[in-house]
C-alpha atoms as a PDB file:
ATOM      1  CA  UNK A   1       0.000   0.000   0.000  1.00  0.00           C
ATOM      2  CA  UNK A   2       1.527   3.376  -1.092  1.00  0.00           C
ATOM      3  CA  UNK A   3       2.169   5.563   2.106  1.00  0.00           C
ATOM      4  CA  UNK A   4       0.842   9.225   1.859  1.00  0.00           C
ATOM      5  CA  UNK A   5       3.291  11.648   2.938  1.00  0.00           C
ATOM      6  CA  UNK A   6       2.682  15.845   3.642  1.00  0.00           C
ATOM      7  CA  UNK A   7       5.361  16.542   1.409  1.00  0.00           C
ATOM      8  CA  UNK A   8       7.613  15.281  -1.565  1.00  0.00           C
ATOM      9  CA  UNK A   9      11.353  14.381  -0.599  1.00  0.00           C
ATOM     10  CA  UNK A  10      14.203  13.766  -2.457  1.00  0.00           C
ATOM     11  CA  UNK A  11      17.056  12.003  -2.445  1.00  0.00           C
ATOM     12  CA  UNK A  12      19.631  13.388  -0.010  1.00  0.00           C
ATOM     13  CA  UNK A  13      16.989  15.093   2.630  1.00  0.00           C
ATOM     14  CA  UNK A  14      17.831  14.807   6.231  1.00  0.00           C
ATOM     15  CA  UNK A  15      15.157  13.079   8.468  1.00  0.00           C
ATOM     16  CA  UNK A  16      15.133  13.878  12.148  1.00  0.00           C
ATOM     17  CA  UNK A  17      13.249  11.890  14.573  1.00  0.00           C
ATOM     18  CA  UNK A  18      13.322  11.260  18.358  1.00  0.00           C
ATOM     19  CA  UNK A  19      14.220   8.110  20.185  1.00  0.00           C
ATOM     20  CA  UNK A  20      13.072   7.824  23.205  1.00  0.00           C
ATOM     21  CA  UNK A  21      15.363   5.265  25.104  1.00  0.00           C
ATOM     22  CA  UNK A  22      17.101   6.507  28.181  1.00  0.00           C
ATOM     23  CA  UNK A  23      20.198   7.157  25.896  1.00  0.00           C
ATOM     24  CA  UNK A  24      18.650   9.350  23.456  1.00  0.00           C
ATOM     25  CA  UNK A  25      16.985  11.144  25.736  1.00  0.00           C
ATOM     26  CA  UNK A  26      20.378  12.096  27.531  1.00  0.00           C
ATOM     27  CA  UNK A  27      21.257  13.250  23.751  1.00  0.00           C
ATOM     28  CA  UNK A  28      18.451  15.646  23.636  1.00  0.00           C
ATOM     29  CA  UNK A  29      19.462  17.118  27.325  1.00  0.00           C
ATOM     30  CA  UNK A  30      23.058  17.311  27.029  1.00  0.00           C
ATOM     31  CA  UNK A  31      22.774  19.024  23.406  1.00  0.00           C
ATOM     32  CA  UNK A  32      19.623  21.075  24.240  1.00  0.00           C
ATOM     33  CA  UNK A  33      17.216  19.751  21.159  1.00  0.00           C
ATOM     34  CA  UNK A  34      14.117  17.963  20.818  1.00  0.00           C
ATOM     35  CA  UNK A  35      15.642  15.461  17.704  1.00  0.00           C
ATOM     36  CA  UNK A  36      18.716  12.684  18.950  1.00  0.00           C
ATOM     37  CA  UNK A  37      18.290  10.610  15.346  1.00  0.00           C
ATOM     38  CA  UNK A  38      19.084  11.195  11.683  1.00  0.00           C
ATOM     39  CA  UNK A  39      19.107   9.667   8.486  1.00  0.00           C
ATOM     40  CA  UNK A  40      19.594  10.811   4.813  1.00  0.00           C
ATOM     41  CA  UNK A  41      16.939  10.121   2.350  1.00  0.00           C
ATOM     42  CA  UNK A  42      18.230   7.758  -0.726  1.00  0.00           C
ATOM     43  CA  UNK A  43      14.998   7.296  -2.867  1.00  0.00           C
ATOM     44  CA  UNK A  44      11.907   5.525  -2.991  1.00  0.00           C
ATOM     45  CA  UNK A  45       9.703   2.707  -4.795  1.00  0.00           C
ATOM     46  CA  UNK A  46       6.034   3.122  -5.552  1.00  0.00           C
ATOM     47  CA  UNK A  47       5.185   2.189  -1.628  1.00  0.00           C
ATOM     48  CA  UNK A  48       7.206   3.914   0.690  1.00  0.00           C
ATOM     49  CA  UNK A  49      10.907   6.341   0.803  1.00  0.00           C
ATOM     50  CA  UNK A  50      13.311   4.476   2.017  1.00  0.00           C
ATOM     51  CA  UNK A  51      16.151   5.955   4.487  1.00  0.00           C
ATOM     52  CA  UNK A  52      19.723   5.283   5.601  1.00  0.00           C
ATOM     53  CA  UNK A  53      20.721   5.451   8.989  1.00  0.00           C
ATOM     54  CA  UNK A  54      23.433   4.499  11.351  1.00  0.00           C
ATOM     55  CA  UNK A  55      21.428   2.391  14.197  1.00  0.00           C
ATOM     56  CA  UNK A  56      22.141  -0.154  16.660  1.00  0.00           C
ATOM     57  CA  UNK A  57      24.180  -2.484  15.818  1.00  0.00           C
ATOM     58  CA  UNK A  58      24.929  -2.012  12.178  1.00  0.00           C
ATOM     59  CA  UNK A  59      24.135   0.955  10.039  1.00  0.00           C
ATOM     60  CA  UNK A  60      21.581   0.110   6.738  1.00  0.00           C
ATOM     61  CA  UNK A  61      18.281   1.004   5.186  1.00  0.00           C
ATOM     62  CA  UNK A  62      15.011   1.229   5.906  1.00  0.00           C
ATOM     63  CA  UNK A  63      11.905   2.764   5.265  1.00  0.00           C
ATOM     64  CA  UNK A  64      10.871   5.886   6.069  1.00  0.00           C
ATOM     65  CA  UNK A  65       7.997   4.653   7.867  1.00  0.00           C
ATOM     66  CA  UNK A  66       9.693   2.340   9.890  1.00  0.00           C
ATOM     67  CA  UNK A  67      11.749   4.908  10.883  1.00  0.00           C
ATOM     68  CA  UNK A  68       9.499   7.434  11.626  1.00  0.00           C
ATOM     69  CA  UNK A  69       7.563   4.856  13.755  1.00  0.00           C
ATOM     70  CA  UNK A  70      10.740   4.316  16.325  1.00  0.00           C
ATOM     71  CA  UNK A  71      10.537   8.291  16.951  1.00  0.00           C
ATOM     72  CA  UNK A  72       8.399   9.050  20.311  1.00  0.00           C
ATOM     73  CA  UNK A  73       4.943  10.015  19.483  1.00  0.00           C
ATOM     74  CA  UNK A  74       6.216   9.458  15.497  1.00  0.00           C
ATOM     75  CA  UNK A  75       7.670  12.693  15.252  1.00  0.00           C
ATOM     76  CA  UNK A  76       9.910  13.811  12.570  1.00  0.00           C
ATOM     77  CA  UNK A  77      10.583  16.975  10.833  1.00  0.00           C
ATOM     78  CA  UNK A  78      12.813  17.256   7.343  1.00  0.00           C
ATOM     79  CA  UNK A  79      15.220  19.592   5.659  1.00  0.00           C
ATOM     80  CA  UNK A  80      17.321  19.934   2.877  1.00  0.00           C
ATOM     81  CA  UNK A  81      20.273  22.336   1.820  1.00  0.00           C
ATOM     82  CA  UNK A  82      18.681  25.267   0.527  1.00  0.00           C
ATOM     83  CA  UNK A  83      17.920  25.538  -2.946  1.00  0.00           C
ATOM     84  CA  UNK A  84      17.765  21.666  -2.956  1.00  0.00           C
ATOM     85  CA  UNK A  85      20.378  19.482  -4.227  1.00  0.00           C
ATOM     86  CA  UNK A  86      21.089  18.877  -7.962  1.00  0.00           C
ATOM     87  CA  UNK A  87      21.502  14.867 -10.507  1.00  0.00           C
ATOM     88  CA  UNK A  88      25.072  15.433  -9.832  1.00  0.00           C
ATOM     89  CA  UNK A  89      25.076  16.076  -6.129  1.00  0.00           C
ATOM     90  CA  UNK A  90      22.352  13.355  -5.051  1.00  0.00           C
ATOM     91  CA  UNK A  91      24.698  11.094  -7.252  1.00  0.00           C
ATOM     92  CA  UNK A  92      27.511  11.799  -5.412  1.00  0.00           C
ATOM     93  CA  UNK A  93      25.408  11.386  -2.093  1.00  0.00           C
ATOM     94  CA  UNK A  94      24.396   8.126  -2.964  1.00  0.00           C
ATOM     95  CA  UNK A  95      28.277   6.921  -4.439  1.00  0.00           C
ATOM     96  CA  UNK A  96      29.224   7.540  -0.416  1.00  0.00           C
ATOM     97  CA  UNK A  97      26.507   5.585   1.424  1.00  0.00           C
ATOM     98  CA  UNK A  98      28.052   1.902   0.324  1.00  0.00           C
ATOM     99  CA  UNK A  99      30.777   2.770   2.501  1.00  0.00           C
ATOM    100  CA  UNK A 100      29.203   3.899   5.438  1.00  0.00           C
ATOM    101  CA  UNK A 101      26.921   1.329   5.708  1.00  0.00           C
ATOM    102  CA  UNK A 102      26.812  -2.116   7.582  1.00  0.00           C
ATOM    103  CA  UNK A 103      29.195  -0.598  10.143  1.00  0.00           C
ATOM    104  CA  UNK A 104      29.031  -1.011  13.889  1.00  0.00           C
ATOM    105  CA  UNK A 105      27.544   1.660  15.911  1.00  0.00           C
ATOM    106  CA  UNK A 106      29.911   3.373  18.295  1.00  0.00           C
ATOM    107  CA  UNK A 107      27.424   3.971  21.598  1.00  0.00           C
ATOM    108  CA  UNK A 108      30.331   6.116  22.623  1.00  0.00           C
ATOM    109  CA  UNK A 109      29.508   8.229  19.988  1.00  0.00           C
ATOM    110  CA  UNK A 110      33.509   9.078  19.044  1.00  0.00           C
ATOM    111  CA  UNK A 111      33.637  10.933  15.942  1.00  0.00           C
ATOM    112  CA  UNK A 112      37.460   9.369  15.142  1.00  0.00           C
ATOM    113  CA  UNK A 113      36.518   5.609  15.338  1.00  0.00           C
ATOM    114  CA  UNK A 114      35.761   3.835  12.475  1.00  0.00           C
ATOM    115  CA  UNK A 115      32.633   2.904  13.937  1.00  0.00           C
ATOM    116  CA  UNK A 116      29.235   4.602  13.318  1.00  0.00           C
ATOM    117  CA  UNK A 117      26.731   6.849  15.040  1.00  0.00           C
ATOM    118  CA  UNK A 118      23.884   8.628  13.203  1.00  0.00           C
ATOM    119  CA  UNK A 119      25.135  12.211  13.189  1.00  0.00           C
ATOM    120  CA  UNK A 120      28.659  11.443  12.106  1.00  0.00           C
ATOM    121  CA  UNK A 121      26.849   9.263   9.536  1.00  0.00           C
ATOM    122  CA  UNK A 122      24.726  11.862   7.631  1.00  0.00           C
ATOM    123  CA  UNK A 123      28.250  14.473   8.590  1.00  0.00           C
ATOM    124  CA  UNK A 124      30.606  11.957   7.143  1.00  0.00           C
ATOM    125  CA  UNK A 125      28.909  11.466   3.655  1.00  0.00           C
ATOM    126  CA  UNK A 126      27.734  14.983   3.038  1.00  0.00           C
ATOM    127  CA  UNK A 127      31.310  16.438   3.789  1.00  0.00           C
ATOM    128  CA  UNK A 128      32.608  13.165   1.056  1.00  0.00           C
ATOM    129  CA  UNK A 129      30.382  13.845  -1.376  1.00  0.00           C
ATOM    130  CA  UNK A 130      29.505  17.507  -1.640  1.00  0.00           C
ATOM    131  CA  UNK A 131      32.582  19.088   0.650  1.00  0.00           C
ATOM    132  CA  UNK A 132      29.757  20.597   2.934  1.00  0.00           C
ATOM    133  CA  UNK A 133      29.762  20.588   6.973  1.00  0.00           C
ATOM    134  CA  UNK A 134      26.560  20.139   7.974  1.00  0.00           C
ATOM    135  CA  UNK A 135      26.364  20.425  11.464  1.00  0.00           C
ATOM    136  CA  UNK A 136      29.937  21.045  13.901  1.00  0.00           C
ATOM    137  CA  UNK A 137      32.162  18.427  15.099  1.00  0.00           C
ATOM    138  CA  UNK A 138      32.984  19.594  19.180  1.00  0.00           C
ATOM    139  CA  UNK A 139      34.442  17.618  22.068  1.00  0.00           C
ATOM    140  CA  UNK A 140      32.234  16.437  24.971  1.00  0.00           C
ATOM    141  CA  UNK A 141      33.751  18.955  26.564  1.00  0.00           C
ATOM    142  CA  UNK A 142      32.739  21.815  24.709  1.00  0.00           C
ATOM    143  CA  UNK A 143      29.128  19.935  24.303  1.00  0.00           C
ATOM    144  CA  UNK A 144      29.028  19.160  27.904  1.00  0.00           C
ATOM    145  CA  UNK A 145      30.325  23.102  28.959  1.00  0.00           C
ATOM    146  CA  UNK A 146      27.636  24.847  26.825  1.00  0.00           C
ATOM    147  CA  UNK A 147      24.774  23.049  28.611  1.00  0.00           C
ATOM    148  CA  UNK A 148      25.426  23.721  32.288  1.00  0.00           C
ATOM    149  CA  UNK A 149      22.062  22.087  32.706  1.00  0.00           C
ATOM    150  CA  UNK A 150      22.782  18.735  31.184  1.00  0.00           C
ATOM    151  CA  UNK A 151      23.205  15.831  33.554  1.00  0.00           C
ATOM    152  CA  UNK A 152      26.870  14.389  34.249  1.00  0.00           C
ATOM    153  CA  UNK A 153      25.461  12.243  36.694  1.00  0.00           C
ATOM    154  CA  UNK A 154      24.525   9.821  33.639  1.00  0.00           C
ATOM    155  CA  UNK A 155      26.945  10.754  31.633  1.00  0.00           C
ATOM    156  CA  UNK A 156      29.984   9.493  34.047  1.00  0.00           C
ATOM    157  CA  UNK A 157      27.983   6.488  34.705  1.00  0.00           C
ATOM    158  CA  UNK A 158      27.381   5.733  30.921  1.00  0.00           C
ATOM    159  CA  UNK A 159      31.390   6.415  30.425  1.00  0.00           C
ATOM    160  CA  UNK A 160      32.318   4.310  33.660  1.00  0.00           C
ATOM    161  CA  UNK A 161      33.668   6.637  35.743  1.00  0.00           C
ATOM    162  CA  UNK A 162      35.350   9.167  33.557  1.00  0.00           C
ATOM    163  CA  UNK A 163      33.917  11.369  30.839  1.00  0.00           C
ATOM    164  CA  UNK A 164      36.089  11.510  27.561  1.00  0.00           C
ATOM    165  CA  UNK A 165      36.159  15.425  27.764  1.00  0.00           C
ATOM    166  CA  UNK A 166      38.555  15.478  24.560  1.00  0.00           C
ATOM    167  CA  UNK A 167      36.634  12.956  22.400  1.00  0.00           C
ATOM    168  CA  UNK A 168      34.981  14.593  19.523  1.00  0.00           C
ATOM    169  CA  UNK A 169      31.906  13.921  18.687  1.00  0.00           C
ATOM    170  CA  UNK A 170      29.078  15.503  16.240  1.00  0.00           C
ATOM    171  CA  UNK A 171      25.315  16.066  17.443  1.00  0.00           C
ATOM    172  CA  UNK A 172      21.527  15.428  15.687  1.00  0.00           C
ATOM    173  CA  UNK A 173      21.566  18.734  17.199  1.00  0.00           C
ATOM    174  CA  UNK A 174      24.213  20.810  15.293  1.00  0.00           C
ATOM    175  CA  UNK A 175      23.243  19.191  11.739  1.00  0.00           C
ATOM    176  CA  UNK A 176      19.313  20.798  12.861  1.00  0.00           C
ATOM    177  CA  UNK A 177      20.492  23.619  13.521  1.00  0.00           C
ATOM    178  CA  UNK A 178      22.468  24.205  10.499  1.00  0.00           C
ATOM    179  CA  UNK A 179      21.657  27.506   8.849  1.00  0.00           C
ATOM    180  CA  UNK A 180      22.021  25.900   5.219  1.00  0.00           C
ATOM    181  CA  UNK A 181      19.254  23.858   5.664  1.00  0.00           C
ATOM    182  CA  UNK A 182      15.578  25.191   4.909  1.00  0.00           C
ATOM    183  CA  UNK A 183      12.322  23.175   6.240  1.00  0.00           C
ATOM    184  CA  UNK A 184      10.321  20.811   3.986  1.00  0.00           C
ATOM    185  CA  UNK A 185       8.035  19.430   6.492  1.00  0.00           C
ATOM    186  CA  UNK A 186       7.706  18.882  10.442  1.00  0.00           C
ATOM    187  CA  UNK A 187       5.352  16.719  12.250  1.00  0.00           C
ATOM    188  CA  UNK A 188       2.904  19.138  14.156  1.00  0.00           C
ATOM    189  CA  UNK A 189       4.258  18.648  17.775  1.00  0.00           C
ATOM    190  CA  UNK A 190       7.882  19.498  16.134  1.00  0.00           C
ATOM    191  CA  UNK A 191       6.934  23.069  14.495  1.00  0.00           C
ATOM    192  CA  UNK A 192       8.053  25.649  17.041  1.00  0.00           C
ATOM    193  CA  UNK A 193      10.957  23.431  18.105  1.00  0.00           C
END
């Protein structure tokens, strides 16, 4: 059964959802945002869009639905670069993913590992394949300093004892709030966000 979407997306739009595990959740506090997923769009078949993400335990592809449906309450909100991406570009987006994909998931979210997480995911290709930073890479540190408010009870625990201060690491959070990227649709508990 075809799925009925607000909008049309393309190939190479950034999907943002919400998990709502006890990890993800200490995402959204420590970087101050309601969204602690993302995926990149890669195309579609007559049913459904289908997404790829970097998830526990391997990165892959899905569909949009399913992925939508692992966000709390289903809410998800999209953007693209501004202006959209052109053949060449999406080409080039889509000659990156085979790389990136079946790779372990780093759950301690260290930019420099060849591992994956989903923010250095959608970073990674989009700096490969069009030379553009969407979102800021930052060490827990600098993450951890700008949100006095953020708990480090958890995030000590999580990190047995020590937090990697110095580790980079890049955010759900910085790739939203990227200035180059222009709204295409958000779920109606997301708009105002």
């Amino acid at each position: 059964m075809k799925k009925n979407y607000p909008a049309v997306f393309e190939t190479g739009d950034i999907v943002f959802t919400c998990i709502g595990s006890s990890l993800f959740r200490e995402v959204s506090m420590a970087s101050r945002c309601w969204c602690n997923h993302v995926g990149i769009i890669t195309g579609h078949n007559r049913d459904d869009y289908f997404v790829a993400e970097s998830r526990i335990p391997f990165s892959g592809v899905t569909t949009l639905s399913a992925f939508i449906q692992r966000s709390a309450g289903e809410r998800y909100s999209v953007r693209r670069l501004q202006g959209g991406l052109n053949v060449e570009q999406k080409l080039a987006v889509m000659q990156q993913m085979p790389a990136h994909l079946h790779k372990l998931y780093h759950t301690g979210f260290n930019y420099d590992s060849s591992r994956q997480f989903c923010s250095k995911f959608v970073f990674d290709i989009y700096r490969e394949a069009l030379d553009i930073h969407v979102g800021s890479v930052e060490t827990f540190g600098q993450l951890l300093k700008n949100n006095p408010e953020a708990g480090l009870r958890f995030w000590r625990f999580w990190f047995l004892g020590f937090i990697p201060w110095e580790r980079k690491t890049v955010t759900p959070a910085s790739i939203w709030q990227h200035p180059a990227l222009e709204r295409i649709y958000d779920s109606p508990e997301t708009v105002g966000k």
